[in-house]
N, C-alpha and C. Protein backbone atom coordinates (compact mmCIF):
# COMPACT_ATOMS: atom_id res chain seq x y z
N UNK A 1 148.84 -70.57 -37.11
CA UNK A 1 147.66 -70.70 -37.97
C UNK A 1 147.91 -71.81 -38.99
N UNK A 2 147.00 -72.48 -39.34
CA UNK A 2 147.36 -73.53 -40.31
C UNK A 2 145.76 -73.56 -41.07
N UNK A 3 146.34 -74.00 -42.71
CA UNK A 3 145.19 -73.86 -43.88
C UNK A 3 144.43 -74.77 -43.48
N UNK A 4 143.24 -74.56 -44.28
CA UNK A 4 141.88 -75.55 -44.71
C UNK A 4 141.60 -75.16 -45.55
N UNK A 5 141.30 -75.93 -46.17
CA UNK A 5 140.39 -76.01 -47.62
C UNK A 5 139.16 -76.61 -47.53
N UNK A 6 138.28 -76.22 -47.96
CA UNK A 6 136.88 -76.24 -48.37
C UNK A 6 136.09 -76.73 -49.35
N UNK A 7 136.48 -78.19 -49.84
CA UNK A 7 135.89 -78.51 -51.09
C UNK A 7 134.73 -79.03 -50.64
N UNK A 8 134.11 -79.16 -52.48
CA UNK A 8 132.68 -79.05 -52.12
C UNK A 8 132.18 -80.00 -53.31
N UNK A 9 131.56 -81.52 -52.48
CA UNK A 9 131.49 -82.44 -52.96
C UNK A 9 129.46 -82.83 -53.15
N UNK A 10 129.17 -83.11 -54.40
CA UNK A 10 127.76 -84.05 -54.76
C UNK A 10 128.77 -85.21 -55.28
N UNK A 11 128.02 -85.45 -56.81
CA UNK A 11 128.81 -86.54 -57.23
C UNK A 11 130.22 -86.36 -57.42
N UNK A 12 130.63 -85.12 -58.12
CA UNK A 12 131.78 -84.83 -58.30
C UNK A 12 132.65 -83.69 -57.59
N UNK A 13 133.77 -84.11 -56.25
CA UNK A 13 134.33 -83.58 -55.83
C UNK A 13 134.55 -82.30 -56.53
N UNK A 14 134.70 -80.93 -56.05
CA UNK A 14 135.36 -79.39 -56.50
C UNK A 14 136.36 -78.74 -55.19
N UNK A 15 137.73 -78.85 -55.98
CA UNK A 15 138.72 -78.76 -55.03
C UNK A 15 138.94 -77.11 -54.86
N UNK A 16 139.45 -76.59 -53.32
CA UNK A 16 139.22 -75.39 -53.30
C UNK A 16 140.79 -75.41 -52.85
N UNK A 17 141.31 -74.45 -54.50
CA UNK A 17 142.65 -73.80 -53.80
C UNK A 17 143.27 -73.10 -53.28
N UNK A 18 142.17 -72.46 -52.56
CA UNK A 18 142.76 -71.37 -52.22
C UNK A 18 143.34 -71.64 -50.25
N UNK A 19 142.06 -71.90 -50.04
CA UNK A 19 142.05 -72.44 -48.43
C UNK A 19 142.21 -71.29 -48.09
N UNK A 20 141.75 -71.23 -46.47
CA UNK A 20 142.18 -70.39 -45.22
C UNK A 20 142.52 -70.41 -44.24
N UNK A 21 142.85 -69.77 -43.45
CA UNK A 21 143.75 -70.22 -42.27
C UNK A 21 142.82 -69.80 -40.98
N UNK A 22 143.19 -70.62 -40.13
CA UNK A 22 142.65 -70.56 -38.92
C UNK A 22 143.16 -71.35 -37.88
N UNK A 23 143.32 -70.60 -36.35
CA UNK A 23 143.95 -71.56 -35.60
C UNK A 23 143.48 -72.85 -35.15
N UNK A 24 142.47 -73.47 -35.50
CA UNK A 24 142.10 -74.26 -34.77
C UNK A 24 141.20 -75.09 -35.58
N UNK A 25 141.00 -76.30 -35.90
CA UNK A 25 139.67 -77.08 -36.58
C UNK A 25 138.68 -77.00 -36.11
N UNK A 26 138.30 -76.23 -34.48
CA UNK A 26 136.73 -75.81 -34.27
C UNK A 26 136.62 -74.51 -35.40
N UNK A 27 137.10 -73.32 -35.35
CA UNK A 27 137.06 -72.49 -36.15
C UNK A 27 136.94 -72.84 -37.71
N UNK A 28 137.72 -73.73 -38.35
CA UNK A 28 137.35 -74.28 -39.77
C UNK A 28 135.96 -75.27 -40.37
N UNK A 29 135.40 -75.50 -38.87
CA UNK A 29 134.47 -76.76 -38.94
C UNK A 29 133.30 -75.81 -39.11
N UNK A 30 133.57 -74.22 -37.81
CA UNK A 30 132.07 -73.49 -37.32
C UNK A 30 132.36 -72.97 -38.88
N UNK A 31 133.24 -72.40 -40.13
CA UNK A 31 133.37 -71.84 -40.91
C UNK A 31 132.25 -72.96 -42.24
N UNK A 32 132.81 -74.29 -42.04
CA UNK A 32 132.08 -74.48 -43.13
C UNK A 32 130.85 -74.80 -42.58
N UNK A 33 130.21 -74.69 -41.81
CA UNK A 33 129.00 -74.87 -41.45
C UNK A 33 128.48 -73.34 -41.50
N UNK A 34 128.53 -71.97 -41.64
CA UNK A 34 128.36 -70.77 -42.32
C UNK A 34 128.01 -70.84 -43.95
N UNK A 35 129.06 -71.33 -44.01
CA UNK A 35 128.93 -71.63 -45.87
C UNK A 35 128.13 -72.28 -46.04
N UNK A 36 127.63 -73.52 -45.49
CA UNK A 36 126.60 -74.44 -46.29
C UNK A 36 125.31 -73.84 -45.69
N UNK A 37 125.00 -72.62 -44.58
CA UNK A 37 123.91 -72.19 -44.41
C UNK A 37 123.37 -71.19 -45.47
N UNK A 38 125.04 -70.49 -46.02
CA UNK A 38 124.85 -69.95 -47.53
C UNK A 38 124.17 -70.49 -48.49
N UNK A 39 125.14 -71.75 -48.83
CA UNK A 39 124.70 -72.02 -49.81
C UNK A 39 123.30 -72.67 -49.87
N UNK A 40 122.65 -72.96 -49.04
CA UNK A 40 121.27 -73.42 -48.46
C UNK A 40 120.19 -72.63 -49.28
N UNK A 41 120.86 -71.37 -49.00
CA UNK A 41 119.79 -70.20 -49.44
C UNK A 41 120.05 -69.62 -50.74
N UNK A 42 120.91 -70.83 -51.94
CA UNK A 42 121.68 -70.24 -52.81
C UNK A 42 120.30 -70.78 -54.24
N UNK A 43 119.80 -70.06 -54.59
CA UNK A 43 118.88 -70.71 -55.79
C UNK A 43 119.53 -71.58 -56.90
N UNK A 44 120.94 -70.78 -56.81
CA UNK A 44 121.51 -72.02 -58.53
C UNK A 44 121.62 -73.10 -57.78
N UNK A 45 121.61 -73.71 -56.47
CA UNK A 45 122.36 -75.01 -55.89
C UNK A 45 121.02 -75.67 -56.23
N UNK A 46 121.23 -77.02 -56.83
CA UNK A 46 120.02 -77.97 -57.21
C UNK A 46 120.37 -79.44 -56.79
N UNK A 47 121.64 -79.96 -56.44
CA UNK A 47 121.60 -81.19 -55.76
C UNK A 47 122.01 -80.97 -54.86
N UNK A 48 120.91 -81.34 -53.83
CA UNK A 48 120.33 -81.65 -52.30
C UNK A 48 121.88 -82.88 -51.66
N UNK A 49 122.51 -83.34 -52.68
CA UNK A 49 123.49 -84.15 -51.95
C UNK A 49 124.44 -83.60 -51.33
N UNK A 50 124.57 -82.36 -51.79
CA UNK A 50 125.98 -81.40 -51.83
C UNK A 50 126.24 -81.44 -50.31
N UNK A 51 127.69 -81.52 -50.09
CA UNK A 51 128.38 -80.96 -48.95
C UNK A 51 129.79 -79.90 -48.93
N UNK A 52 129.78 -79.53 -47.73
CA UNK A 52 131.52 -78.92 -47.40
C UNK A 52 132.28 -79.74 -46.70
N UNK A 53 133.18 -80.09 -47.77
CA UNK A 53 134.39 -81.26 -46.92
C UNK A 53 135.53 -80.22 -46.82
N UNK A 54 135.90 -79.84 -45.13
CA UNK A 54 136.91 -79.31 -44.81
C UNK A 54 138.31 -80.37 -44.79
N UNK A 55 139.68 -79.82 -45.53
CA UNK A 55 140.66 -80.66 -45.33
C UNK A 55 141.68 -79.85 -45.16
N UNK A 56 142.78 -80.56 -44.02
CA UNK A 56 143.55 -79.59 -43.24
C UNK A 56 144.67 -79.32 -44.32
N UNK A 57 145.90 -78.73 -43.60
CA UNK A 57 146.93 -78.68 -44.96
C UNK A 57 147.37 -80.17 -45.07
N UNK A 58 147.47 -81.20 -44.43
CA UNK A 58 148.50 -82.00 -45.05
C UNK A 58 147.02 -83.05 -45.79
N UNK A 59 146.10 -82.74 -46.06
CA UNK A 59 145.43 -82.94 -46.85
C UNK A 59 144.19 -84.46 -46.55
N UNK A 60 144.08 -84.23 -45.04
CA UNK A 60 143.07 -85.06 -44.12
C UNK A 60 141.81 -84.52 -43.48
N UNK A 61 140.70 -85.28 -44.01
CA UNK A 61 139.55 -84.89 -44.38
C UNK A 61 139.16 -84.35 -42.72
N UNK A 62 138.37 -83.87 -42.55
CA UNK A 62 138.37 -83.54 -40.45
C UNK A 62 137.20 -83.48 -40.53
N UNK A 63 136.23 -83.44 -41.47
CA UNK A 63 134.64 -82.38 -41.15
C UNK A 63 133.96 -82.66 -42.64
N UNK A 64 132.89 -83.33 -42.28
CA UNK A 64 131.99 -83.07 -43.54
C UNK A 64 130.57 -82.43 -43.92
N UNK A 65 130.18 -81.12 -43.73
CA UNK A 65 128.92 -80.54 -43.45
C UNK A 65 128.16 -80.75 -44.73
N UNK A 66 126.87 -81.17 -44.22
CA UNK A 66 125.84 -81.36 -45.58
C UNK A 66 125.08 -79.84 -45.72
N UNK A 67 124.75 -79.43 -46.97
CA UNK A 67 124.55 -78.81 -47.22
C UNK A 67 122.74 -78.61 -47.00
N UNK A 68 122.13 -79.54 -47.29
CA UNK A 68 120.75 -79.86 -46.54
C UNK A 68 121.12 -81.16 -45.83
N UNK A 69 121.11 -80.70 -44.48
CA UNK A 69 121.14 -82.08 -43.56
C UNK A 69 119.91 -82.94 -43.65
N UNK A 70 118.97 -82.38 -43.67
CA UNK A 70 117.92 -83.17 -43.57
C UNK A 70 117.76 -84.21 -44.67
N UNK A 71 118.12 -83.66 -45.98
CA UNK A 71 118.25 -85.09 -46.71
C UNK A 71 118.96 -86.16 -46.37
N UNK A 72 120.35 -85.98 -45.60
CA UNK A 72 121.06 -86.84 -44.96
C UNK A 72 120.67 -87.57 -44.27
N UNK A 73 119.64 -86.98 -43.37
CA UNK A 73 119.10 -87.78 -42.16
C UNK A 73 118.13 -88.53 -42.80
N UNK A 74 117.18 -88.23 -43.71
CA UNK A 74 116.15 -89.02 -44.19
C UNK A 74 116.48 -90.52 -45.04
N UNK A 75 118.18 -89.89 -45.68
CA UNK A 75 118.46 -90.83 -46.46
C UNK A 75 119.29 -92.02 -45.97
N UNK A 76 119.70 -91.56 -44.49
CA UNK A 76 120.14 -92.77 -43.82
C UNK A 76 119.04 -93.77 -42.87
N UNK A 77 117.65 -92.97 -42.36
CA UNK A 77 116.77 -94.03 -42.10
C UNK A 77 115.72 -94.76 -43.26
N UNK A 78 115.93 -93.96 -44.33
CA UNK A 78 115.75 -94.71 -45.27
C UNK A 78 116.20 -96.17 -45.52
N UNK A 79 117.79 -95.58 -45.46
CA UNK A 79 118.45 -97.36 -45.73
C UNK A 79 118.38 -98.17 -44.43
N UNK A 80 118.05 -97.82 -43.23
CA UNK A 80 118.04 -98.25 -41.90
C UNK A 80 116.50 -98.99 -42.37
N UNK A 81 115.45 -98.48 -42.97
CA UNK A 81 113.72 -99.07 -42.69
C UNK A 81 113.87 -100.07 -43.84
N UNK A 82 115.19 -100.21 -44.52
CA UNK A 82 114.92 -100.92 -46.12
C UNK A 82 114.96 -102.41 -45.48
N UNK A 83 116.40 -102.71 -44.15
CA UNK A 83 116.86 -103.91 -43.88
C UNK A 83 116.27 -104.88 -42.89
């Protein structure tokens, strides 16, 4: 089994120390994609930028789930219709 951690980044990164273990980075990836369906449905969450950046133990980023994807998607053909 080996850790992940779960920080959780808008503008300002929030480092999670606790982490959990799991055998495998499919299992840590399907995990933070649970959480950000949480936090989706979380009323205090107010910037739409927010994500879950999973990082393994030796401290390499593997997975970055947005917390509303759809802003993601809008905000990259956004910059795609600007050029």
């Amino acid at each position: 089994m080996r850790t992940y951690y779960f920080d959780m980044k808008d503008t300002i990164p929030t480092r999670d120390r606790g982490g959990l273990e799991f055998a495998t980075h499919a299992g840590a990836i399907e995990h933070s994609r649970d959480l950000a369906r949480r936090l989706r449905h979380d009323p205090r969450i107010t910037d739409r930028r927010l994500s879950v950046i999973v990082v393994d133990e030796s401290g390499t980023e593997i997975h970055c789930e947005p917390v509303y994807p759809m802003v993601a998607s809008v905000s990259i053909s956004d910059n795609q219709a600007s050029r």
